[in-house]
Protein backbone atom coordinates (compact mmCIF):
# COMPACT_ATOMS: atom_id res chain seq x y z
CA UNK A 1 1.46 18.65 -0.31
CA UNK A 2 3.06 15.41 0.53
CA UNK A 3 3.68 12.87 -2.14
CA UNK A 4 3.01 8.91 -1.01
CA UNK A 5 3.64 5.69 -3.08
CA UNK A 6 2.00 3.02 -2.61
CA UNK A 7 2.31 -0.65 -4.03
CA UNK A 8 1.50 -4.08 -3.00
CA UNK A 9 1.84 -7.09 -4.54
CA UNK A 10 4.74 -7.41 -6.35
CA UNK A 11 5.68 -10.78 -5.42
CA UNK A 12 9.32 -10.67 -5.89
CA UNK A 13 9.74 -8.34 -9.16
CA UNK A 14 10.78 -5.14 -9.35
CA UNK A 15 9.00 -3.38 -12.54
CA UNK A 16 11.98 -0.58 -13.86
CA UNK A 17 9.35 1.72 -14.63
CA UNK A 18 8.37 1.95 -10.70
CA UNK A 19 11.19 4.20 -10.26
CA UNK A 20 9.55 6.82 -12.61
CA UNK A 21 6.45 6.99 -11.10
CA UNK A 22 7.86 6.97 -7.64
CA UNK A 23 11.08 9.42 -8.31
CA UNK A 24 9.57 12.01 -6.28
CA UNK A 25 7.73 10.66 -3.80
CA UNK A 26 8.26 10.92 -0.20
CA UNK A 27 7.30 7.49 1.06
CA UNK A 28 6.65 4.28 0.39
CA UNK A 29 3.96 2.22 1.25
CA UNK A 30 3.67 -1.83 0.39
CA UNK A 31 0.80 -3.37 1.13
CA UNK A 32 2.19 -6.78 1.23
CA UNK A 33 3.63 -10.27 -0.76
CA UNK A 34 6.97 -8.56 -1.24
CA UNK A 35 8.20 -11.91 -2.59
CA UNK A 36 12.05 -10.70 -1.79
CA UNK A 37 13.75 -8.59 0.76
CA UNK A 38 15.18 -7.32 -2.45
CA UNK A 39 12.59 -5.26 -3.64
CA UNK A 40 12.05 -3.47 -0.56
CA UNK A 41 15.76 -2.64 -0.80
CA UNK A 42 14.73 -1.50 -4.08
CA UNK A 43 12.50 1.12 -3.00
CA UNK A 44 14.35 1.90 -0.40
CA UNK A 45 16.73 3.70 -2.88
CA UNK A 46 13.57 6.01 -4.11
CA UNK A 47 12.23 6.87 -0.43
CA UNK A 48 11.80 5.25 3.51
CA UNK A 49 9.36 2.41 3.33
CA UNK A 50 6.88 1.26 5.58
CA UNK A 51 5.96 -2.65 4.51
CA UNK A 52 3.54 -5.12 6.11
CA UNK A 53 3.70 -9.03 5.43
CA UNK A 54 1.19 -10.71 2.93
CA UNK A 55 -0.03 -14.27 2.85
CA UNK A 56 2.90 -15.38 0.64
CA UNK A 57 5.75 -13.40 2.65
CA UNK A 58 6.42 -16.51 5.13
CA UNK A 59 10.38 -16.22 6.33
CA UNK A 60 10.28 -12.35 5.44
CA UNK A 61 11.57 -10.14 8.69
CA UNK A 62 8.14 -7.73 8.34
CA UNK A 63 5.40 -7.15 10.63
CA UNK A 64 1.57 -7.87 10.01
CA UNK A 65 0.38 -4.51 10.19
CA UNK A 66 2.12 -1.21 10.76
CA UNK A 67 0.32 2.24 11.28
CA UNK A 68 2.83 5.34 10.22
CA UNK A 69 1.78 9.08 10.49
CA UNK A 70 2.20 10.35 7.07
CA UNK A 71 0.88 14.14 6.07
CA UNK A 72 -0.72 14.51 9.52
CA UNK A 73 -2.69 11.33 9.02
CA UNK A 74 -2.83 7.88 10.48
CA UNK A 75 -2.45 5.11 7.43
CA UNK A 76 -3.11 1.68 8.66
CA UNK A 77 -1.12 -0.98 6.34
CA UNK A 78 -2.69 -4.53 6.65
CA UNK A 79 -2.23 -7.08 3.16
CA UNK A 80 -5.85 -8.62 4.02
CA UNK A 81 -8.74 -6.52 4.25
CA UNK A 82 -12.50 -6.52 3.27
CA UNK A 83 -13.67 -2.78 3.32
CA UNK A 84 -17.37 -4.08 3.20
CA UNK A 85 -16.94 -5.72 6.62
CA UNK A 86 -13.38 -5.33 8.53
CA UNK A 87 -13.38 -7.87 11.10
CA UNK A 88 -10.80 -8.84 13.86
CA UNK A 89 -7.56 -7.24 13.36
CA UNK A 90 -8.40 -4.70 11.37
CA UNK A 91 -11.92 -3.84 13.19
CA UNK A 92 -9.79 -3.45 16.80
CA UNK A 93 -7.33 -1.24 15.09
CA UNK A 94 -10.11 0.91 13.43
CA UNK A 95 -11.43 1.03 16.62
CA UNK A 96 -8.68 1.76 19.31
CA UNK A 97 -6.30 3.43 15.96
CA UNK A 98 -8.62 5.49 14.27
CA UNK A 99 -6.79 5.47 10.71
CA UNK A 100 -7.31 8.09 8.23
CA UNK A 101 -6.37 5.89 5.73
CA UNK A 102 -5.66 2.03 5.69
CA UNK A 103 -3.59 0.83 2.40
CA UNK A 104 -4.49 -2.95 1.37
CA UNK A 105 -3.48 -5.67 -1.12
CA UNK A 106 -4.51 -9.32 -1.87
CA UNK A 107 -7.24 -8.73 -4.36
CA UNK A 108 -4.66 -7.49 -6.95
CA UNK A 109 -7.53 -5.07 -7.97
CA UNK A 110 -7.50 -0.89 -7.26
CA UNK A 111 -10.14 -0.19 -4.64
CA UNK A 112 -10.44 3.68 -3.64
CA UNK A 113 -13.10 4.11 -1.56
CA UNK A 114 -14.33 6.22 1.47
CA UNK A 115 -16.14 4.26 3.64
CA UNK A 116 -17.49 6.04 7.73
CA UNK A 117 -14.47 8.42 7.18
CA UNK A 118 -12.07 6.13 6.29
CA UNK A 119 -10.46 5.64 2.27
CA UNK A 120 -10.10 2.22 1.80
CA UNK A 121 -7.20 2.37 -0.71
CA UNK A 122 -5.11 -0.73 -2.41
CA UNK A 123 -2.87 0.02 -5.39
CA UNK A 124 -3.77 -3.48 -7.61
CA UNK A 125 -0.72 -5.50 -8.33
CA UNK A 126 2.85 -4.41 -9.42
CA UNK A 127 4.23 -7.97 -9.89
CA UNK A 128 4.34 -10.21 -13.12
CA UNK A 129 1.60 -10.52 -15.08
CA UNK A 130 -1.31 -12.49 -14.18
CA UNK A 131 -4.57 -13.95 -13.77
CA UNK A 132 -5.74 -11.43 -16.64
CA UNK A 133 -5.71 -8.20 -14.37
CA UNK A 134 -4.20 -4.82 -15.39
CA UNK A 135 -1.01 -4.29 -13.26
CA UNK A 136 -0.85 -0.69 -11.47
CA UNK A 137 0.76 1.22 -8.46
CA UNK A 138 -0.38 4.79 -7.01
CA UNK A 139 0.72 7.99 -5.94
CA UNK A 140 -1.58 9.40 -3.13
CA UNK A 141 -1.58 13.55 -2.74
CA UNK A 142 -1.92 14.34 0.51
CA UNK A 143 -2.51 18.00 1.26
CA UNK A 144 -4.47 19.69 4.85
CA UNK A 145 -7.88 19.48 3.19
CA UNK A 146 -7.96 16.19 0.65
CA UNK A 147 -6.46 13.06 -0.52
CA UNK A 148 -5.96 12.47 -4.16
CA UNK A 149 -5.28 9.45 -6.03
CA UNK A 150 -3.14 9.17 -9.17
CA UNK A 151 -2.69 4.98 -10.57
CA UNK A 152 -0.47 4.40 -13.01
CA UNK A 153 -0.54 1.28 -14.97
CA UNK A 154 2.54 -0.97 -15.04
């Protein structure tokens, strides 16, 4: 079984008790608005990290979207996307990528969903409070047969 963080959203701060959920993972995934090269650096120290851009990561040395192999899947990483109705991008990569898995931010609300084969999956928000929403990150369990997900409130 293959342990996977995954966070998004943090916006520059680096919540302490991140380490202790993600002490024994095996990767990292961000789903984008890093807010600081800092924090990936951060995580860094816990496990490799794969790390897209998000709308408020302007200057930040990241790419877009990144698809990684992770427990013999494909996880797309992408900081917008509507699992209702993926369009451009993200409906080309679906497409041509075929992802097991594609990890999301933005909303700063959990979504774990399987939609035509494919879990939809965004961790909520690990950066300072706001707008009134419960802060969270996730551990994903990743074995031949399933995916589990484990959120744990910040």
């Amino acid at each position: 079984m293959m342990k996977i963080g995954v966070i998004s959203d943090t916006h520059g701060y680096f919540d302490p008790k991140i380490a202790t959920y993600f002490s024994d993972v095996e990767h990292i995934i961000h789903g984008g608005d890093i807010g600081r090269p800092e924090i990936i650096v951060q995580l860094e120290q816990l496990a490799p990290v794969t790390a897209v851009l998000g709308n408020n990561d302007a200057g930040l040395d990241f790419r877009e979207t990144e698809m990684i192999r992770l427990a013999d899947r494909n996880f797309l990483v992408h900081h917008i996307v509507d699992p209702r109705e993926p369009t451009g991008t993200i409906h080309r990569r679906i497409r041509n990528d075929k992802p097991d898995v594609i990890v999301f931010g933005h909303t700063h609300k959990i979504h774990n969903e399987v939609r035509e084969g494919i879990l939809f999956f965004n961790p909520g928000y690990a950066g300072k409070p706001r707008f009134n929403l419960p802060r969270s990150i996730a551990v994903l369990y990743c074995d031949p047969g399933d995916i589990r997900a484990e959120f744990h409130c910040l």
